[in-house]
C-alpha atoms as a PDB file:
ATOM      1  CA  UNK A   1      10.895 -16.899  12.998  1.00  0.00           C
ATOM      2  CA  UNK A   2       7.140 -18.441  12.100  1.00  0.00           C
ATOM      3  CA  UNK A   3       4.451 -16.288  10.653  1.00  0.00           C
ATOM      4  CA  UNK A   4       1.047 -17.306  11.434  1.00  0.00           C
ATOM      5  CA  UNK A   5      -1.296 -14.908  12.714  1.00  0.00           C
ATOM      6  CA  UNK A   6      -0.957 -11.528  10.866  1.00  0.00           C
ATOM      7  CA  UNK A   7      -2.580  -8.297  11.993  1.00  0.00           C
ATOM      8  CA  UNK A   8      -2.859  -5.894   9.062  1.00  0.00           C
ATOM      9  CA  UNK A   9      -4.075  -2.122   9.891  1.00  0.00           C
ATOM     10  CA  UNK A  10      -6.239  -0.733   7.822  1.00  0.00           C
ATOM     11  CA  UNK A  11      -9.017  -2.074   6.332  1.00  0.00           C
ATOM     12  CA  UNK A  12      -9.180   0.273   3.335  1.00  0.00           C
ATOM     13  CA  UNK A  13      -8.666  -0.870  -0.164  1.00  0.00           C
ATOM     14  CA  UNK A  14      -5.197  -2.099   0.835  1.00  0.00           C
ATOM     15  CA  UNK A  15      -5.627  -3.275   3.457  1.00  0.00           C
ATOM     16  CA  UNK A  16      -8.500  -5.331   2.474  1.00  0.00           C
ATOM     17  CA  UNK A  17      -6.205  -6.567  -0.081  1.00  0.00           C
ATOM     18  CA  UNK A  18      -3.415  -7.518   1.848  1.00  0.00           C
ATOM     19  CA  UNK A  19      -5.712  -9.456   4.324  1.00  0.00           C
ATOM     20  CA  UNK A  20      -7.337 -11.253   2.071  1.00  0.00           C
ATOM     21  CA  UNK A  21      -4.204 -12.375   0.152  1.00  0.00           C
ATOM     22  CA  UNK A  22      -3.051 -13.479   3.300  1.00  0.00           C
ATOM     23  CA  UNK A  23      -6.142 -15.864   4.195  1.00  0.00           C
ATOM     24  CA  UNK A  24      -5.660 -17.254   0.561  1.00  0.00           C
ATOM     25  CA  UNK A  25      -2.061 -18.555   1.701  1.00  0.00           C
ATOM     26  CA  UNK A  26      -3.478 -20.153   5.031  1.00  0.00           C
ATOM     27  CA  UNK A  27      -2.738 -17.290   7.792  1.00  0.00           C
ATOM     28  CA  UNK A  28      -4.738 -16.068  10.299  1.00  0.00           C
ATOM     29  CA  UNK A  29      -5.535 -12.454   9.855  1.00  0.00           C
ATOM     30  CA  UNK A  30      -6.979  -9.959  12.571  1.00  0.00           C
ATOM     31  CA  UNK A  31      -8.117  -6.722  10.606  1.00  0.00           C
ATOM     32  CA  UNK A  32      -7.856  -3.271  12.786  1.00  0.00           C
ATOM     33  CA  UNK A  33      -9.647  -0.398  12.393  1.00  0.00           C
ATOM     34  CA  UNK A  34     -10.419   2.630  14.448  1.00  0.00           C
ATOM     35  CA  UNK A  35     -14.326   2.755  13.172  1.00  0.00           C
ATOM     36  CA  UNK A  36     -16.035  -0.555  12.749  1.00  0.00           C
ATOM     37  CA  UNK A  37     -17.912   0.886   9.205  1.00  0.00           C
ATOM     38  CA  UNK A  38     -14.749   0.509   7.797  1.00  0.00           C
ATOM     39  CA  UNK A  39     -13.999  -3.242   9.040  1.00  0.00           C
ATOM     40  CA  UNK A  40     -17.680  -4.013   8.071  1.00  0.00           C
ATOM     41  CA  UNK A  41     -16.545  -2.439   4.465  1.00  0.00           C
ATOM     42  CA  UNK A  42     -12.815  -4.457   4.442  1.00  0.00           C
ATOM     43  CA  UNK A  43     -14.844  -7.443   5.438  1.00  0.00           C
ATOM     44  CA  UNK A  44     -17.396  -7.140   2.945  1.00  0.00           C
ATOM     45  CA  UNK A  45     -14.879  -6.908   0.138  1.00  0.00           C
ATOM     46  CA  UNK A  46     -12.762  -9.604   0.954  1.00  0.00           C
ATOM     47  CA  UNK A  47     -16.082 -11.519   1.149  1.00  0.00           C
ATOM     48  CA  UNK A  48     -16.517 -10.777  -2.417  1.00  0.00           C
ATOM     49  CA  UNK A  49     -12.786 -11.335  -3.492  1.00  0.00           C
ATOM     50  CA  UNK A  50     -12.969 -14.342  -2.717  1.00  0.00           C
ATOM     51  CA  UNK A  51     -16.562 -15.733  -3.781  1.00  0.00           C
ATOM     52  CA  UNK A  52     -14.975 -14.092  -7.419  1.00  0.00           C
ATOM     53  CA  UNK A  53     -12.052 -16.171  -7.613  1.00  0.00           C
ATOM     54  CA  UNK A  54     -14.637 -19.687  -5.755  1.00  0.00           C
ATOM     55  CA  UNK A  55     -16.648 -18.125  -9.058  1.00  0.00           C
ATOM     56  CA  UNK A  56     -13.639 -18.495 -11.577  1.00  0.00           C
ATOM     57  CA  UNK A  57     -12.863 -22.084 -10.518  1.00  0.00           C
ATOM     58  CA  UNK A  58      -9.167 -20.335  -9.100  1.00  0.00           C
ATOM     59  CA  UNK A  59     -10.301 -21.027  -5.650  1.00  0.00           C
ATOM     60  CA  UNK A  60     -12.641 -23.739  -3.960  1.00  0.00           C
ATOM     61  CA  UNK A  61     -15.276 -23.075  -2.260  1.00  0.00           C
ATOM     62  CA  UNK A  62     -13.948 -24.748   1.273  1.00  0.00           C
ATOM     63  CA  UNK A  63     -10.926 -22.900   0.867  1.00  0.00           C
ATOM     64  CA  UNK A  64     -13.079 -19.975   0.778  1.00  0.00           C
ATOM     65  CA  UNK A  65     -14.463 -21.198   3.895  1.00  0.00           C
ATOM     66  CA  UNK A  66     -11.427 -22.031   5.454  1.00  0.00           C
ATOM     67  CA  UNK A  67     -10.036 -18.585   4.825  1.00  0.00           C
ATOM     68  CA  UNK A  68     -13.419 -16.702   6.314  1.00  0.00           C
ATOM     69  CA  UNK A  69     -12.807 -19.063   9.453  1.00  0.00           C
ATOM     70  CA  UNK A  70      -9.523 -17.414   9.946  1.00  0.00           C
ATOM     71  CA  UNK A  71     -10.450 -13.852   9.362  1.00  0.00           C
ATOM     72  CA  UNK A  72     -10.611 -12.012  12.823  1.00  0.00           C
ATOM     73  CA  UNK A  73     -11.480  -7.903  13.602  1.00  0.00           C
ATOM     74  CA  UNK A  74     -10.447  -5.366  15.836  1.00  0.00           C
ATOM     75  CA  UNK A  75     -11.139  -1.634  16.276  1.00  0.00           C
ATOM     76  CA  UNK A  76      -8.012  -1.523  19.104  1.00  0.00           C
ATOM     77  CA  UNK A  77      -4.445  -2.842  18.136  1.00  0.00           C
ATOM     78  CA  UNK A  78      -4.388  -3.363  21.756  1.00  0.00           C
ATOM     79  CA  UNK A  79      -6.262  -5.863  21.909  1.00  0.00           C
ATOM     80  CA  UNK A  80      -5.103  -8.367  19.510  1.00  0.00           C
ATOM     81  CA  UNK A  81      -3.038 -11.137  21.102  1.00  0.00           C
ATOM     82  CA  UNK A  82      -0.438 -13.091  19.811  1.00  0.00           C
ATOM     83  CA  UNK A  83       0.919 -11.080  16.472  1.00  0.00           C
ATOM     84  CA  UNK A  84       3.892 -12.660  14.700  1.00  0.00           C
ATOM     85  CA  UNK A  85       3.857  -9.830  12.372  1.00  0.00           C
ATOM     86  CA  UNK A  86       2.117  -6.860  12.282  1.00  0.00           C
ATOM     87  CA  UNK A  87       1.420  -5.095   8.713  1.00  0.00           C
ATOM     88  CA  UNK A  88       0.153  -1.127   8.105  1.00  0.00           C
ATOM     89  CA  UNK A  89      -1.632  -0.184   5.661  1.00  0.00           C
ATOM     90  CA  UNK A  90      -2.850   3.306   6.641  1.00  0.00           C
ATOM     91  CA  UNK A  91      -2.887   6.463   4.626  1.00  0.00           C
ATOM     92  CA  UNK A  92       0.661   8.401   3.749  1.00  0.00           C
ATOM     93  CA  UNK A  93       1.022  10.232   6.632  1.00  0.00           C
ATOM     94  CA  UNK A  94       4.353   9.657   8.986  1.00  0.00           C
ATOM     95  CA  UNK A  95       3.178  10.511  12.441  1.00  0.00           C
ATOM     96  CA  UNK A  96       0.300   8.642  12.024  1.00  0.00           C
ATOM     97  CA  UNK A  97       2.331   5.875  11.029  1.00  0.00           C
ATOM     98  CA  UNK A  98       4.587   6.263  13.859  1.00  0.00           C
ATOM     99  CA  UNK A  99       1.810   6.073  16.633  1.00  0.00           C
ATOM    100  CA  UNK A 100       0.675   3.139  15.504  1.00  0.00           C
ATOM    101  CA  UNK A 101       4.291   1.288  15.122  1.00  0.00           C
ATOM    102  CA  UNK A 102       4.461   2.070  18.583  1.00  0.00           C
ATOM    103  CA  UNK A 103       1.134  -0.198  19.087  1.00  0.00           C
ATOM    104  CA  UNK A 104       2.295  -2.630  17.157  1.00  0.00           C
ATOM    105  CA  UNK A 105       5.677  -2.712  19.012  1.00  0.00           C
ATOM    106  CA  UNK A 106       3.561  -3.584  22.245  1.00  0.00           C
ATOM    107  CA  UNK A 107       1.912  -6.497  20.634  1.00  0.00           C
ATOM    108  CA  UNK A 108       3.522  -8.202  18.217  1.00  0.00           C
ATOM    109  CA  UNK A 109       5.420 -11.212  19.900  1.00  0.00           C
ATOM    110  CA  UNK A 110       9.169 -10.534  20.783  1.00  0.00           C
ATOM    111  CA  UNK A 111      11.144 -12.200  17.325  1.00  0.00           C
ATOM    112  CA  UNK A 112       8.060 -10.957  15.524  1.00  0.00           C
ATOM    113  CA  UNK A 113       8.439  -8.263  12.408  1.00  0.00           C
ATOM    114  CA  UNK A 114       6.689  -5.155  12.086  1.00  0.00           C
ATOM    115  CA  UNK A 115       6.378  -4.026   8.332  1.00  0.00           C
ATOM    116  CA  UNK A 116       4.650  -1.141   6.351  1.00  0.00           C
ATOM    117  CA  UNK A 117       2.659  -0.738   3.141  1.00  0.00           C
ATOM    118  CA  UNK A 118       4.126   3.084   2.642  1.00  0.00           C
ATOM    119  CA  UNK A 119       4.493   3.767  -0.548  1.00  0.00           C
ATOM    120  CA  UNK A 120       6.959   6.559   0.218  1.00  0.00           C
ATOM    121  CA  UNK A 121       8.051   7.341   3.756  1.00  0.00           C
ATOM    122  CA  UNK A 122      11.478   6.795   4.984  1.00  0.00           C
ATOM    123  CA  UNK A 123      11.551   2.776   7.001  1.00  0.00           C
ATOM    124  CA  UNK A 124      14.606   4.021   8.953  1.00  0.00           C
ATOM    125  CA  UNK A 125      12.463   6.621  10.269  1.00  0.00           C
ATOM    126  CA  UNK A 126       9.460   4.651  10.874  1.00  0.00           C
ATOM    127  CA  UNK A 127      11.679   1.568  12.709  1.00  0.00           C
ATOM    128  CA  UNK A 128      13.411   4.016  15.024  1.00  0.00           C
ATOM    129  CA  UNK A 129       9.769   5.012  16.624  1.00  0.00           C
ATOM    130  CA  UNK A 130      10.129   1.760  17.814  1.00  0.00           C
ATOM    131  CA  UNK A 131      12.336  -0.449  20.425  1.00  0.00           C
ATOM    132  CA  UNK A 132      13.390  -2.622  18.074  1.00  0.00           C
ATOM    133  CA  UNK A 133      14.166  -1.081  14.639  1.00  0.00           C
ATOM    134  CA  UNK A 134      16.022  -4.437  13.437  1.00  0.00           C
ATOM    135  CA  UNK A 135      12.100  -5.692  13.203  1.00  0.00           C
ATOM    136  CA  UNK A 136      10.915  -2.757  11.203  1.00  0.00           C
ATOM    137  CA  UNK A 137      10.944  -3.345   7.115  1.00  0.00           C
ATOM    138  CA  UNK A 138       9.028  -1.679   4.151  1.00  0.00           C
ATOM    139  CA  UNK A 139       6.308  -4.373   2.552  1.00  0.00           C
ATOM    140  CA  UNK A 140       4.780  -2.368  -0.373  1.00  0.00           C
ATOM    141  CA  UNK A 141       1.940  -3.781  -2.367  1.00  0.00           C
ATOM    142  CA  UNK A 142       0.712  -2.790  -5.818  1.00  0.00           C
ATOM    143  CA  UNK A 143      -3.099  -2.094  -5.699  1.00  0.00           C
ATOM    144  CA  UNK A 144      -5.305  -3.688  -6.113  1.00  0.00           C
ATOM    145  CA  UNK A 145      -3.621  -6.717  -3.608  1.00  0.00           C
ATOM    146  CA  UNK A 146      -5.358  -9.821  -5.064  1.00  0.00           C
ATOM    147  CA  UNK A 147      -4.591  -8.901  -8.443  1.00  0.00           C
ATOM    148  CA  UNK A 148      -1.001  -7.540  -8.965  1.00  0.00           C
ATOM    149  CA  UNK A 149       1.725  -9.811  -8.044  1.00  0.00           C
ATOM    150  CA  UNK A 150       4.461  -7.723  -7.136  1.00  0.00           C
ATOM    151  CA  UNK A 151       5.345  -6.577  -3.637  1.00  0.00           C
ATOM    152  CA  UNK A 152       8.332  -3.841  -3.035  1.00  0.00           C
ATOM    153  CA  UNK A 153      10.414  -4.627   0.310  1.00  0.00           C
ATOM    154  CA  UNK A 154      12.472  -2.262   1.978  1.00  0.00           C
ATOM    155  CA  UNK A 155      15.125  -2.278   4.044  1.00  0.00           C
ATOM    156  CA  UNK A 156      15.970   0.014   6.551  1.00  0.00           C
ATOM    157  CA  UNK A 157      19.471   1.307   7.984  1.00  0.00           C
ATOM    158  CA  UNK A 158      18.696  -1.138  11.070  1.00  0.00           C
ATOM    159  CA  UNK A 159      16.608  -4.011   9.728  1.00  0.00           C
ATOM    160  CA  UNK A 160      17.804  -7.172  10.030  1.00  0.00           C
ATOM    161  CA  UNK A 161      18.693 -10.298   7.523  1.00  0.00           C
ATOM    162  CA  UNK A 162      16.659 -12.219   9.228  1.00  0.00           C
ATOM    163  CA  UNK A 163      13.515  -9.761   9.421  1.00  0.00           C
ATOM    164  CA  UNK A 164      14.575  -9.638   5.226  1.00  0.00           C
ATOM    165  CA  UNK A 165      14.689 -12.953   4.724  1.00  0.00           C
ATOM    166  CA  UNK A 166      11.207 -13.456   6.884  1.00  0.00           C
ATOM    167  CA  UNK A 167       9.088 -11.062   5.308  1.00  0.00           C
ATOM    168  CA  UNK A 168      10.384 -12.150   1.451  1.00  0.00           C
ATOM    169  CA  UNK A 169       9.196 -15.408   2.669  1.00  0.00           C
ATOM    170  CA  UNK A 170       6.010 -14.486   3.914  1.00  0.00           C
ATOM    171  CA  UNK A 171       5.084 -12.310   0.867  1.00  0.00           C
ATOM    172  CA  UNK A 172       6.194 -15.420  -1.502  1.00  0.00           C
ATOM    173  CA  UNK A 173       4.134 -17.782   0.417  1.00  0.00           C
ATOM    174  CA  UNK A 174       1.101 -14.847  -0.862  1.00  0.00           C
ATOM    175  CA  UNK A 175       2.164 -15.674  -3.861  1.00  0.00           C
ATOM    176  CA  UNK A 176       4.108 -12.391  -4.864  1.00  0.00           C
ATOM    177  CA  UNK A 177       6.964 -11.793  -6.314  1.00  0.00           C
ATOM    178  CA  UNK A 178       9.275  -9.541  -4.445  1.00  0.00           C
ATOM    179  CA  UNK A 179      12.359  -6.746  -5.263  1.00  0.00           C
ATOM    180  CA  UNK A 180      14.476  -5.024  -2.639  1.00  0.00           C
ATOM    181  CA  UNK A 181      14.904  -1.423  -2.398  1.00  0.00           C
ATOM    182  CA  UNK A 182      17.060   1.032  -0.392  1.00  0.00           C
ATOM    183  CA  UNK A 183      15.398   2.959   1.609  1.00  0.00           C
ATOM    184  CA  UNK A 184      15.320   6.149   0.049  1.00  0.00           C
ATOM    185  CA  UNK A 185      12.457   8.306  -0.738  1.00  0.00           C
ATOM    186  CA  UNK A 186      10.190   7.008  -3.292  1.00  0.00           C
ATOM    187  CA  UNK A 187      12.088   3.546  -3.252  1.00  0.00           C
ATOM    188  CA  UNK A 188      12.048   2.368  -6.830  1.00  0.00           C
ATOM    189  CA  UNK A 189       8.371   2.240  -8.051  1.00  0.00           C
ATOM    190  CA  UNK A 190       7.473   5.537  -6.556  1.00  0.00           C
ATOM    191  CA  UNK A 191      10.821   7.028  -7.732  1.00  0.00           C
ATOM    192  CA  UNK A 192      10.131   6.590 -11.199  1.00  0.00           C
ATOM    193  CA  UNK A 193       6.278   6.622 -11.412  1.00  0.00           C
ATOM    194  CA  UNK A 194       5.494   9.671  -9.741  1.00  0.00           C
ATOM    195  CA  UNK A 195       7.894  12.032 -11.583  1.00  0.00           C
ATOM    196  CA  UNK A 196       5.905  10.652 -14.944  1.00  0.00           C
ATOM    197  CA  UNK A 197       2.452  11.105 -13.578  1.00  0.00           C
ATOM    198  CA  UNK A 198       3.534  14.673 -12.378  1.00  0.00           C
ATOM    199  CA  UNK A 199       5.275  15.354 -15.880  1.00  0.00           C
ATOM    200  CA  UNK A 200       2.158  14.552 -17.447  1.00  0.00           C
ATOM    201  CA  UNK A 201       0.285  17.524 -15.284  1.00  0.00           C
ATOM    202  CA  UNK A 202       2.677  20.004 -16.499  1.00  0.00           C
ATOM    203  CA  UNK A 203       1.922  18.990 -19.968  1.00  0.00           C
ATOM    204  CA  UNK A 204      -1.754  19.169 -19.743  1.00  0.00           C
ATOM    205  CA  UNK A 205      -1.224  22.641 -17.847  1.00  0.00           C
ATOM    206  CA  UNK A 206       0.926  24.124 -20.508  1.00  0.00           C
ATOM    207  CA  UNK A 207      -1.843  23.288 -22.609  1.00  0.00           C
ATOM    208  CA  UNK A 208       0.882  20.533 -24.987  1.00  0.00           C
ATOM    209  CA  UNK A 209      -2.327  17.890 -25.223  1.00  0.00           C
ATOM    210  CA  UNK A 210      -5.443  17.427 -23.270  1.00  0.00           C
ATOM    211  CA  UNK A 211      -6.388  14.570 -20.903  1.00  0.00           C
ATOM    212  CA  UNK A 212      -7.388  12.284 -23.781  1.00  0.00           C
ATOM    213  CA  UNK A 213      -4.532  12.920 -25.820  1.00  0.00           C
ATOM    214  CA  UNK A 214      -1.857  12.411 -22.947  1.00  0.00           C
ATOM    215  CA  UNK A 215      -3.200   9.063 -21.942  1.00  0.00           C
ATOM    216  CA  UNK A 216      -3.682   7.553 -25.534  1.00  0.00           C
ATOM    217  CA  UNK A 217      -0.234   8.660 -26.622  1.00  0.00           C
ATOM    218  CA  UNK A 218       1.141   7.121 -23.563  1.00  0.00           C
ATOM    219  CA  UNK A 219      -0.822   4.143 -23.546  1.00  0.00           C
ATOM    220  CA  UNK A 220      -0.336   3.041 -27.154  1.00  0.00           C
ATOM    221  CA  UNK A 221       3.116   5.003 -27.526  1.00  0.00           C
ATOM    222  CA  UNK A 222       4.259   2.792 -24.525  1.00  0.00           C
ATOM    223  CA  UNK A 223       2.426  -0.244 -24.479  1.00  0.00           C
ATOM    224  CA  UNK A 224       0.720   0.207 -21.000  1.00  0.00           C
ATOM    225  CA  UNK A 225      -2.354  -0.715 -20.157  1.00  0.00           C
ATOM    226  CA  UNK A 226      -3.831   2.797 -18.904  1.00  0.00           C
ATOM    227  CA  UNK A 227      -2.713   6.472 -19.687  1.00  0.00           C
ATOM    228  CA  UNK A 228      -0.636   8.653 -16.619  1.00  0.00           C
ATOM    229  CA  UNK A 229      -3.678  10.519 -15.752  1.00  0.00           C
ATOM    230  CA  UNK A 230      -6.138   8.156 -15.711  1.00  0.00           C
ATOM    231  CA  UNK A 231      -3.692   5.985 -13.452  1.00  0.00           C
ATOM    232  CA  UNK A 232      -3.300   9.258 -11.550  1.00  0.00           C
ATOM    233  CA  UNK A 233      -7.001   9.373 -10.923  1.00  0.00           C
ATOM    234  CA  UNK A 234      -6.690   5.647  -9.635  1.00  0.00           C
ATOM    235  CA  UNK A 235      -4.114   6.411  -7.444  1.00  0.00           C
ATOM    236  CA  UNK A 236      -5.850   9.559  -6.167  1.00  0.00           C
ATOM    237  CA  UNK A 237      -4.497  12.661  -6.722  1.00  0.00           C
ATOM    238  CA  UNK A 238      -3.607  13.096  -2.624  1.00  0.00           C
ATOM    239  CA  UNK A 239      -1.456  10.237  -3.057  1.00  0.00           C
ATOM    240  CA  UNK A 240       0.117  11.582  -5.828  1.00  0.00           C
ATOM    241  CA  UNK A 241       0.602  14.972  -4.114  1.00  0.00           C
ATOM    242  CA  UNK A 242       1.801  13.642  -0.903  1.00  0.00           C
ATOM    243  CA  UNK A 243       4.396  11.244  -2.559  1.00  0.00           C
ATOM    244  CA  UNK A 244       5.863  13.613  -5.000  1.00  0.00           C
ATOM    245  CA  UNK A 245       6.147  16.179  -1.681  1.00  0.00           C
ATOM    246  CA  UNK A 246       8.246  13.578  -0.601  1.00  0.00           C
ATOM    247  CA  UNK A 247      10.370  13.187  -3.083  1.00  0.00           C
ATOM    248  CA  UNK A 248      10.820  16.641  -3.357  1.00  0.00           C
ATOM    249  CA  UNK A 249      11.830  17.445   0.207  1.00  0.00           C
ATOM    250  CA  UNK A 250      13.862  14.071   0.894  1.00  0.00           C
ATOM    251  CA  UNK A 251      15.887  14.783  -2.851  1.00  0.00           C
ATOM    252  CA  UNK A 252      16.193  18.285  -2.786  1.00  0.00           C
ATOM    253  CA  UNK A 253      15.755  18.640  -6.319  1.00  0.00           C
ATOM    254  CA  UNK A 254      13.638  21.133  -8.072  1.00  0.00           C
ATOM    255  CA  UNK A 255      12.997  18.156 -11.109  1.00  0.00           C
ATOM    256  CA  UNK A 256      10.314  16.753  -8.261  1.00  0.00           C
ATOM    257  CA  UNK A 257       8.689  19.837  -7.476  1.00  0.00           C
ATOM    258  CA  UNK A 258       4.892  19.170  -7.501  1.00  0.00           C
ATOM    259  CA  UNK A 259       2.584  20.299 -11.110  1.00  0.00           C
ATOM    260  CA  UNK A 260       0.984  23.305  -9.494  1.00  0.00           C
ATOM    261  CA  UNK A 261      -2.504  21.736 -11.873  1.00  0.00           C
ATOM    262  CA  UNK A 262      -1.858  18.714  -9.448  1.00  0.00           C
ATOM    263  CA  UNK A 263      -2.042  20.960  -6.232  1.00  0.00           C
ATOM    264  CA  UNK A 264      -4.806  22.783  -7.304  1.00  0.00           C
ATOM    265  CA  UNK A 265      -6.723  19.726  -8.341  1.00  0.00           C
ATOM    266  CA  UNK A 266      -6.392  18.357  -4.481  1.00  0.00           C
ATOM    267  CA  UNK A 267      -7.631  21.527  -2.974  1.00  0.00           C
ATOM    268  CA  UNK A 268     -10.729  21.929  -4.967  1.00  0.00           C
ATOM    269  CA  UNK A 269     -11.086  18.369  -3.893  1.00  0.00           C
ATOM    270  CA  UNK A 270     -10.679  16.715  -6.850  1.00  0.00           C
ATOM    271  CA  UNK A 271      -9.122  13.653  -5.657  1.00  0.00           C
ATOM    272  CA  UNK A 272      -9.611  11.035  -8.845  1.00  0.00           C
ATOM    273  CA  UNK A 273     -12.355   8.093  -9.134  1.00  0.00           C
ATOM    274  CA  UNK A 274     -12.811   8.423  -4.758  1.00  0.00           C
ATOM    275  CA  UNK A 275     -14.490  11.119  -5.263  1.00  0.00           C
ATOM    276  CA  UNK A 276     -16.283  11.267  -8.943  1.00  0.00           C
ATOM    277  CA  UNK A 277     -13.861  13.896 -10.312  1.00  0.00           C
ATOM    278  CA  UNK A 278     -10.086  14.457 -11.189  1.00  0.00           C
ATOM    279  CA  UNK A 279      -8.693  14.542 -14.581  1.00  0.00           C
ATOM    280  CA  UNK A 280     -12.016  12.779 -15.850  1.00  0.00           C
ATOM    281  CA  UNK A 281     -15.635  12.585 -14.434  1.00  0.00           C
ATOM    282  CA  UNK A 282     -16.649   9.355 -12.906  1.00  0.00           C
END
């Protein structure tokens, strides 16, 4: 199986990401979005990604060139020819998802993979919305794309060695570095992450510390670089919500039961840095 034209859907912040990390290792990339604001908006930033890096001396400036050349856009799946693999990037939401595996199912060459960026939702679930569930694997990114080096694969019940061995390929030749997760909820990232951000709500609701406090213990107490709830902000707090939901309903365990703070937060619309308020101001 050869990878080399890529069409990545979404052209939010990941997806942005993952496109442009993919015209930095030589493929051709079609970008797909429903409303052409938001491919002028991917575009845009993967513009500036890479004049940054032509800026840092880590990337030439025909190579930046080079990679433009190959950039492509698309408000239809439908109308992109010739996919060898097809990547999603879309928000967390399964049926979603689902209707657009089926797309990609009709155009991504036969032999071809079809992967997804969910950080959460179940690949065996995803793959059997399509004809050929053997093609279907998790490829989760860390945000932001250009930056963190890490990408989280998962396989399905059905996928294939060969769809495995394929995608680790094509995520090494990004540059990443890859682990392999079963494909249960929250895979391994998400499985341990979430339950710490959400812990860190029910302290700041049972009034233990406040926001400051949290993050500072946990970022010099722990050695990482930002607190839980400013990372939470980051993340968005929807995110957050919908992947500890997940957890809770696919483990059945009351120890993953969302911070009600966190719920709350999301229905005043308090959503993190997106949009200028969570558990700080921005």
């Amino acid at each position: 199986m050869s990878i080399n034209h890529i069409l990545v859907v979404g052209a939010g912040q990941m997806g942005a990401g993952i496109a442009q990390v993919a015209l930095q290792a030589g493929f051709k990339v079609t970008l797909s979005d429903i409303a052409e604001a938001s491919l002028a908006k991917g575009k845009a930033s993967i513009e500036k990604g890479l004049s940054r890096l032509v800026e840092k001396g880590k990337l030439d400036a025909a190579a930046k060139d080079a990679a433009l050349k190959n950039l492509f856009t698309a408000t239809s799946i439908l109308d992109v020819k010739d996919v060898d693999a097809g990547i999603e990037a879309v928000t967390e939401n399964e049926e979603l998802k689902k209707r657009i595996f089926k797309d990609l199912d009709q155009v991504v060459r036969p032999g071809g993979l079809l992967a997804s960026n969910t950080s959460s939702i179940p690949i065996t679930r995803i793959g059997a919305s399509t004809k050929r569930p053997e093609a279907v694997i998790g490829m989760h990114f860390m945000n932001p794309v250009p930056i963190m080096t890490l990408v989280e694969l998962i396989r399905g019940a059905a996928t294939s060695d060969e769809t495995y061995a394929v995608t680790k390929g094509m995520a090494e030749k990004m540059g990443k570095t890859t682990v392999v997760s079963k494909d249960f909820p929250g895979f391994i990232i998400n499985r341990i992450l979430i339950p710490m951000l959400n812990e860190a709500c029910f302290v700041l609701a049972e009034g233990i510390a406040t926001v400051e406090d949290i993050d500072t213990a946990m970022k010099l107490g722990t050695n990482v670089p930002m607190g839980p709830l400013t990372l939470a902000d980051f993340i968005g707090l929807d995110t957050v919500l919908s992947i500890a939901e997940v957890l809770h309903k696919g483990l059945g365990d009351s120890k993953y039961r969302p911070a009600p703070l966190l719920r709350q937060y999301v229905e005043a619309g308090w959503l993190g840095k997106k949009s200028g308020r969570g558990f700080y101001k921005y």
